[in-house]
Protein backbone atom coordinates (compact mmCIF):
# COMPACT_ATOMS: atom_id res chain seq x y z
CA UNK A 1 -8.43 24.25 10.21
CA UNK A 2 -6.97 21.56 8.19
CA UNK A 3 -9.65 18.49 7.03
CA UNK A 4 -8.06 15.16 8.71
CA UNK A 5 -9.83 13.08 6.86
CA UNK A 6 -8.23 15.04 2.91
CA UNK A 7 -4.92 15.17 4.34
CA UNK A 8 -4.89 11.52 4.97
CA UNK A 9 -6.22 10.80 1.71
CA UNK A 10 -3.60 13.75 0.30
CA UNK A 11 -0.89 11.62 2.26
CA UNK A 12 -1.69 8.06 0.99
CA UNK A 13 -2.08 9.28 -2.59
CA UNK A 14 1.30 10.93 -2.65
CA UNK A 15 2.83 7.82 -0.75
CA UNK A 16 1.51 5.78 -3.63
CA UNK A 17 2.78 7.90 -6.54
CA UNK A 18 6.13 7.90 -4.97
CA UNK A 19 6.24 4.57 -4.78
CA UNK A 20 5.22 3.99 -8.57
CA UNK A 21 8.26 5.85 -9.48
CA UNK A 22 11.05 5.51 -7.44
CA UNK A 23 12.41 2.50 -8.16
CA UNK A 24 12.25 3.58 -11.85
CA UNK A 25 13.44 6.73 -11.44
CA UNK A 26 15.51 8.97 -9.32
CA UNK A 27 13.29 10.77 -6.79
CA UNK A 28 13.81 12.67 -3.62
CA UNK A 29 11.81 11.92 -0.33
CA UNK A 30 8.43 12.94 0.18
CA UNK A 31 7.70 16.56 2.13
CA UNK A 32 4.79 17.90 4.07
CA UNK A 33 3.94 21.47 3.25
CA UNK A 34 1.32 23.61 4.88
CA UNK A 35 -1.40 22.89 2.55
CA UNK A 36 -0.30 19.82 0.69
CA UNK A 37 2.82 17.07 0.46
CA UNK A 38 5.37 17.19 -2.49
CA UNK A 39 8.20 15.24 -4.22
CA UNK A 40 10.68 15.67 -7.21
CA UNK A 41 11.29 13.07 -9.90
CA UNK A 42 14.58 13.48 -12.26
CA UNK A 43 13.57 12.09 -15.54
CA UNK A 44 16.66 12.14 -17.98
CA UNK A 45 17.52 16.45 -18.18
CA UNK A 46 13.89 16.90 -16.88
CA UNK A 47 12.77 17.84 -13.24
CA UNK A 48 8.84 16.85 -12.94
CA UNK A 49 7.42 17.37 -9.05
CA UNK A 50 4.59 16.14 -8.05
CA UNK A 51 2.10 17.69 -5.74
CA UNK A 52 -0.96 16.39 -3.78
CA UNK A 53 -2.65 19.12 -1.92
CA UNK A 54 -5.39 19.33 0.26
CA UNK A 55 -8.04 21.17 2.32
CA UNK A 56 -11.80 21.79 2.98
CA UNK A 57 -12.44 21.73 -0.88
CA UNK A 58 -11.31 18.40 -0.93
CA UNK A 59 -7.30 17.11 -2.51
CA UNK A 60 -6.31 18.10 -5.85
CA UNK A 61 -3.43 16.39 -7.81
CA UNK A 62 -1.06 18.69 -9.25
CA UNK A 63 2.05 17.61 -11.59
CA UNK A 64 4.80 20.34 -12.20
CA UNK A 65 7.13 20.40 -15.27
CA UNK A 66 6.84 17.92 -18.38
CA UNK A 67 6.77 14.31 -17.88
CA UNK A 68 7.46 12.24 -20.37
CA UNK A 69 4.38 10.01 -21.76
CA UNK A 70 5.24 7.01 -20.10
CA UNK A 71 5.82 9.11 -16.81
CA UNK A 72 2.42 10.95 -17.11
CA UNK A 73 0.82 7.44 -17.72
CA UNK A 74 2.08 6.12 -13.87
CA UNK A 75 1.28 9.56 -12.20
CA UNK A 76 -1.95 11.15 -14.12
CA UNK A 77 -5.19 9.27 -13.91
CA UNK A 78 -6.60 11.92 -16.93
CA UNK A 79 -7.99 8.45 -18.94
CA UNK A 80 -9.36 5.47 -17.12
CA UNK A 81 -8.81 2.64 -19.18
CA UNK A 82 -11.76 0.47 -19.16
CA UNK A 83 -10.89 -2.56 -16.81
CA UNK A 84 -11.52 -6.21 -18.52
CA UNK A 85 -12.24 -8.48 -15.59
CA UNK A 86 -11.37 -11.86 -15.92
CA UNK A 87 -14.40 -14.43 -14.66
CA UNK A 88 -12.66 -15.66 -12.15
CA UNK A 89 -8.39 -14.91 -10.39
CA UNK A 90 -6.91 -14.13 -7.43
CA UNK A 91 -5.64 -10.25 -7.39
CA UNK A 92 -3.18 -9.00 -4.62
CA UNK A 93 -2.51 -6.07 -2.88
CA UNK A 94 -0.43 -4.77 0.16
CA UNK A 95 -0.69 -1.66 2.91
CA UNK A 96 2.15 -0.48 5.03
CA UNK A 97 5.63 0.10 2.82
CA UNK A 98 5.32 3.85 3.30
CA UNK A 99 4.13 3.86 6.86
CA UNK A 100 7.66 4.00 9.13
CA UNK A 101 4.83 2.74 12.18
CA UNK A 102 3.12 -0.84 12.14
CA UNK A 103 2.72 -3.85 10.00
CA UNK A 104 3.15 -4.64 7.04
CA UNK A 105 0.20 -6.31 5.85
CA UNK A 106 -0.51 -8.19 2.23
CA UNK A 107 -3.81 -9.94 1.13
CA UNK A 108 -4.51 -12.03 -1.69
CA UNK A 109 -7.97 -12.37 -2.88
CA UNK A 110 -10.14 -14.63 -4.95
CA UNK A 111 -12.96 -13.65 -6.87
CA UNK A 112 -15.44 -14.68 -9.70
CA UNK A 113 -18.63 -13.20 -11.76
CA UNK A 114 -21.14 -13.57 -9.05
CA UNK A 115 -18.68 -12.32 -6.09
CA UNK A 116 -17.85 -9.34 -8.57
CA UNK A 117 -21.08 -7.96 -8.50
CA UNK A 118 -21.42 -8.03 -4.52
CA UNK A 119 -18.07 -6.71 -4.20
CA UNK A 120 -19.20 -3.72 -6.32
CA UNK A 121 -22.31 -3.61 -5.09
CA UNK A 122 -21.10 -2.84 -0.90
CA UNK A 123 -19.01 -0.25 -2.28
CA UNK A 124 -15.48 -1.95 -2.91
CA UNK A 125 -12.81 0.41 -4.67
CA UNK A 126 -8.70 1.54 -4.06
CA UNK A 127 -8.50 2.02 -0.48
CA UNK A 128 -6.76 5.04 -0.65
CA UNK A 129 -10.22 6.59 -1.56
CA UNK A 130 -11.78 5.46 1.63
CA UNK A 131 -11.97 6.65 5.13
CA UNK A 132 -10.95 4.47 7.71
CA UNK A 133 -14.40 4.31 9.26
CA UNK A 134 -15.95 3.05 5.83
CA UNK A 135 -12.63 0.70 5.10
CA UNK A 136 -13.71 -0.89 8.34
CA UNK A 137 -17.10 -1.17 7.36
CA UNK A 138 -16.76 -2.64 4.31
CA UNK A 139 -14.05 -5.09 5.65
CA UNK A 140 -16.57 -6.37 7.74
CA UNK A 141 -19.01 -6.75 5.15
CA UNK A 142 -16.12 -8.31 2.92
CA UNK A 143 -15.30 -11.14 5.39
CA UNK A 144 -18.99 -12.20 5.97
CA UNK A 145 -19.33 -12.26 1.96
CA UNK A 146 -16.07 -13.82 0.93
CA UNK A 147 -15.85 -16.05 4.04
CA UNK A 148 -12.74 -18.28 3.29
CA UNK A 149 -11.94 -16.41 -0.17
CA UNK A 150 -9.04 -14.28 1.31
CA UNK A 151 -5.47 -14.71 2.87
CA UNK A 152 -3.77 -12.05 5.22
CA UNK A 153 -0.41 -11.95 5.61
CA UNK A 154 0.48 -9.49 8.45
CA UNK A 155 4.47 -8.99 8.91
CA UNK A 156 4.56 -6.67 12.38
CA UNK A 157 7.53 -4.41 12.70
CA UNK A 158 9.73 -6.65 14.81
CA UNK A 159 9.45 -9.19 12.40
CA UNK A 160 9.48 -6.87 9.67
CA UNK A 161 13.31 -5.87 10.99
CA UNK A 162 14.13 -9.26 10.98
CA UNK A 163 13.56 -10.14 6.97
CA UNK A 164 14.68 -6.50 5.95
CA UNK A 165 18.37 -7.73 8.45
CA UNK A 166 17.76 -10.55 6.16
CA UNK A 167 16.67 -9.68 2.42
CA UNK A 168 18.58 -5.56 2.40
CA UNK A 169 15.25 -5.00 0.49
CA UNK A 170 11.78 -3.99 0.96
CA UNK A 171 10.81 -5.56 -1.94
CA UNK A 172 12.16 -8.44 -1.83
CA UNK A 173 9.91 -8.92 1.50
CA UNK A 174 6.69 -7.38 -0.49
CA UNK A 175 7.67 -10.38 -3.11
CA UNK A 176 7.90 -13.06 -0.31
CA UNK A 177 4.15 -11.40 1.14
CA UNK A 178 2.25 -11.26 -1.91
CA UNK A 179 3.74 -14.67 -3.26
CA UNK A 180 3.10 -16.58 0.17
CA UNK A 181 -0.42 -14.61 0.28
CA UNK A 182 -1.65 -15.88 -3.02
CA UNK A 183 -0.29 -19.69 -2.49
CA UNK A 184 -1.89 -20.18 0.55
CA UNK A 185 -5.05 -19.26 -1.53
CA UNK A 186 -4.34 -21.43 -4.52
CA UNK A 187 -4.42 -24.00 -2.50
CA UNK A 188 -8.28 -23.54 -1.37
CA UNK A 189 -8.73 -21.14 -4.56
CA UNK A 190 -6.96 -23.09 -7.74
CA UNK A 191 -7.19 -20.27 -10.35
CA UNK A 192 -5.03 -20.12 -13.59
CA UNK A 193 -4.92 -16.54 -13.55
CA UNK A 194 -3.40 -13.84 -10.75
CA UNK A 195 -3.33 -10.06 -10.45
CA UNK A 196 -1.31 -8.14 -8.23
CA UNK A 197 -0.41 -4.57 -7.78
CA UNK A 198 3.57 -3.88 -9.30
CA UNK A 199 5.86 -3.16 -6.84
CA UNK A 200 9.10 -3.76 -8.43
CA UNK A 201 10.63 -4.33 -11.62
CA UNK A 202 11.12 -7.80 -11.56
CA UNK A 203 8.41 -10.48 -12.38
CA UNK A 204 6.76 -12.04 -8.76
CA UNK A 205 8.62 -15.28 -7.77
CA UNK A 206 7.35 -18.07 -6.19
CA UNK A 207 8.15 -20.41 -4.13
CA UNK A 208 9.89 -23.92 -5.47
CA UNK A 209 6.71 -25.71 -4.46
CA UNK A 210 4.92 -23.78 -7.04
CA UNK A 211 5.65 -23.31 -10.50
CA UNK A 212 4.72 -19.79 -11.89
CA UNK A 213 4.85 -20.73 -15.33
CA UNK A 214 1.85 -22.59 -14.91
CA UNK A 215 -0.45 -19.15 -13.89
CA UNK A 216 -1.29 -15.60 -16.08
CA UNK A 217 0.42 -13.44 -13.65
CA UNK A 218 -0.63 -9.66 -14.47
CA UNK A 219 1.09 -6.89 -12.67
CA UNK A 220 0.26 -3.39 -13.02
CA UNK A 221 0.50 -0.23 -11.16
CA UNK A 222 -2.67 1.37 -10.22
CA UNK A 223 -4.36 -2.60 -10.15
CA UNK A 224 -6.79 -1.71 -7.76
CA UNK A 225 -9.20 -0.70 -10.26
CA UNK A 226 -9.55 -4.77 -10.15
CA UNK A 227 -12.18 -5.48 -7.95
CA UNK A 228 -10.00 -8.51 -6.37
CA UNK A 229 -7.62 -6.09 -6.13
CA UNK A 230 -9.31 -3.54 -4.45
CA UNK A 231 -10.96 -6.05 -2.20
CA UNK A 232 -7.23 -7.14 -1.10
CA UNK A 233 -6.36 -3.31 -0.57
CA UNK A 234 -9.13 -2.81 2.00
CA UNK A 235 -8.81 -5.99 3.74
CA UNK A 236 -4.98 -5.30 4.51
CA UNK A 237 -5.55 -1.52 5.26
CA UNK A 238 -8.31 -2.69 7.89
CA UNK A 239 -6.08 -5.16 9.32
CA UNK A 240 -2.98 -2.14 9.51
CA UNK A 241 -6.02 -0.30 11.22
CA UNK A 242 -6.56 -2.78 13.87
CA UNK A 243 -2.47 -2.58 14.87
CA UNK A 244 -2.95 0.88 15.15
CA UNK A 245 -6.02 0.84 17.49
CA UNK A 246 -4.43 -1.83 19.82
CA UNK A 247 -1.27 0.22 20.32
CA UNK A 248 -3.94 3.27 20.96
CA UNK A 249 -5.67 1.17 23.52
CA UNK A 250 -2.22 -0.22 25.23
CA UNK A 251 -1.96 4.17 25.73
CA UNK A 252 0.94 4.60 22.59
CA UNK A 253 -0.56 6.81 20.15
CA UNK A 254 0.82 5.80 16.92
CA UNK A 255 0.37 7.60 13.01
CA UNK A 256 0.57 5.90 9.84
CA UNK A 257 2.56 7.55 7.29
CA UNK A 258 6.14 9.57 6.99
CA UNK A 259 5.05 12.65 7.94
CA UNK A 260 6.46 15.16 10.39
CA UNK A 261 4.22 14.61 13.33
CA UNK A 262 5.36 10.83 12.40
CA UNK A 263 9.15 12.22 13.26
CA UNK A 264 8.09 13.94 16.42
CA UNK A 265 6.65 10.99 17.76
CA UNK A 266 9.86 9.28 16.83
CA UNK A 267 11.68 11.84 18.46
CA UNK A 268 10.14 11.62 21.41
CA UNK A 269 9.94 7.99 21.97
CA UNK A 270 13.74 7.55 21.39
CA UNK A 271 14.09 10.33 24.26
CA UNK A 272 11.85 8.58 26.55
CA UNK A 273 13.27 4.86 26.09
CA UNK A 274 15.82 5.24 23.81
CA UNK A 275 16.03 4.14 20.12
CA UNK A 276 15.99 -0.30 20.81
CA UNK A 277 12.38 0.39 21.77
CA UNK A 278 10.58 1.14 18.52
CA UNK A 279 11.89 -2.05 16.79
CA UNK A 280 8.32 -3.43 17.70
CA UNK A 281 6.60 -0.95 16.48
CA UNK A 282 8.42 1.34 13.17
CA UNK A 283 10.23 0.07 10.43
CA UNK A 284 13.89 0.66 11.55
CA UNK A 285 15.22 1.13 8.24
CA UNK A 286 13.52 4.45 7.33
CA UNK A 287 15.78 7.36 7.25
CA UNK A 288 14.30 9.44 10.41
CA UNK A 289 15.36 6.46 12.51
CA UNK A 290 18.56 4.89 10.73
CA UNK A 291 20.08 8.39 10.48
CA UNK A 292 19.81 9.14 14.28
């Protein structure tokens, strides 16, 4: 019988590799396989697939062919740099771009040397490590702790469809999240530095009001080994969480992810009340609904 609880964690890691790359590089979509999920990266003459499988001994990362060093950097975690925390910034983070159900939900967090330590101390790392019972948990703990130190910005599906009608680009609405997360902050939170986890190419933009030149923006893949960061991660996946239990308890059983149960429920929905209905709840751009 297949572990739940390592093929969810299986499932988010391989989201999150995919998403590191593909805007870089040419990649297929993801696939579910019995025993783990899989995608292929072309990398100039090179074919490099990735593989995240999982089971009762836990989920094992495994990366076929020969990446490049820059490419083996973004998808192998074989040296953990050691992280130099600044005393005191607001990092960023976001839950929800590869999940075709529910929100998609950004938080921007502040933090400084004595928060740090309390953060560390109730168990705060990358969410994707987590189970959802301890992500609530430690949200909990996070918002009595931080108290005013944190801004949510939760985009729900219909109006979700509305900026992607809008912007033709998911990350252009990840860059209008993060950016409006972490200015609502600076203004409680004035900080002159700001972490947030990469999601595109291009540098984060704010708004006019703000000028950007005036911070230390960092962005990096893999930033949730920040504890701000990683703080942000877990307060966004709790709130996605909460979406998800409300639909539950209003009797529509919803699944995060891409996967093929996630199709089935698609499927099925669209026969019952045709295909208009799940613009409040999925992402209507993603391939198992736009190509139906």
């Amino acid at each position: 019988m297949t572990d739940l609880f390592t093929k969810k964690q299986a499932e988010d890691i391989i989201t999150s590799l995919y998403y590191t790359v593909k805007d870089v590089l040419q990649t297929n979509e993801i696939i579910e396989k019995d025993y783990h999920y899989e995608f292929s990266i072309k990398e100039e003459k090179e074919t490099v697939k990735v593989l995240v499988y999982f089971g009762k001994k836990g989920v094992k990362k495994v990366i076929q062919g020969n990446p490049s060093e820059s490419l083996r950097y973004l998808l192998v975690d074989e040296i953990k740099p050691e992280v130099n925390e600044p005393n005191e910034y607001i990092g960023s983070d976001e839950t929800g771009k590869g999940d075709i159900f529910g929100p998609l939900v950004t938080c921007a967090f502040y933090i400084d040397d004595k928060l740090q330590k309390k953060l560390k101390s109730i168990g705060v790392r990358d969410s994707k490590e987590l189970s959802d019972t301890r992500i609530n948990k430690i949200a909990s703990e996070l918002k009595k702790i931080a108290k005013d130190n944190f801004e949510i910005i939760s985009i729900h599906p219909k109006r979700y469809n509305e900026l992607y009608a809008r912007f033709k680009n998911i990350n252009e609405i990840l860059n209008w999240s993060h950016s409006k997360a972490i200015e609502n902050l600076l203004s409680r939170k004035p900080v002159e530095k700001i972490i947030t986890d990469k999601f595109r190419k291009k540098d984060l933009k704010f708004s006019k009001q703000f000028d950007y030149n005036s911070y230390e923006i960092i962005q990096e893949t893999k930033a949730e080994k920040y504890t701000a960061v990683a703080a942000a991660s877990i307060l966004a996946r709790s709130k996605q969480l909460e979406w998800f239990s409300q639909q539950k308890k209003n009797g529509l059983e919803l699944k995060r992810g891409a996967s093929k149960e996630v199709n089935e429920i698609i499927h099925n929905l669209i026969k019952n009340y045709g295909k208009e209905y799940l613009i409040d709840f999925a992402k209507m751009h993603f391939k198992p609904i736009s190509n139906l």
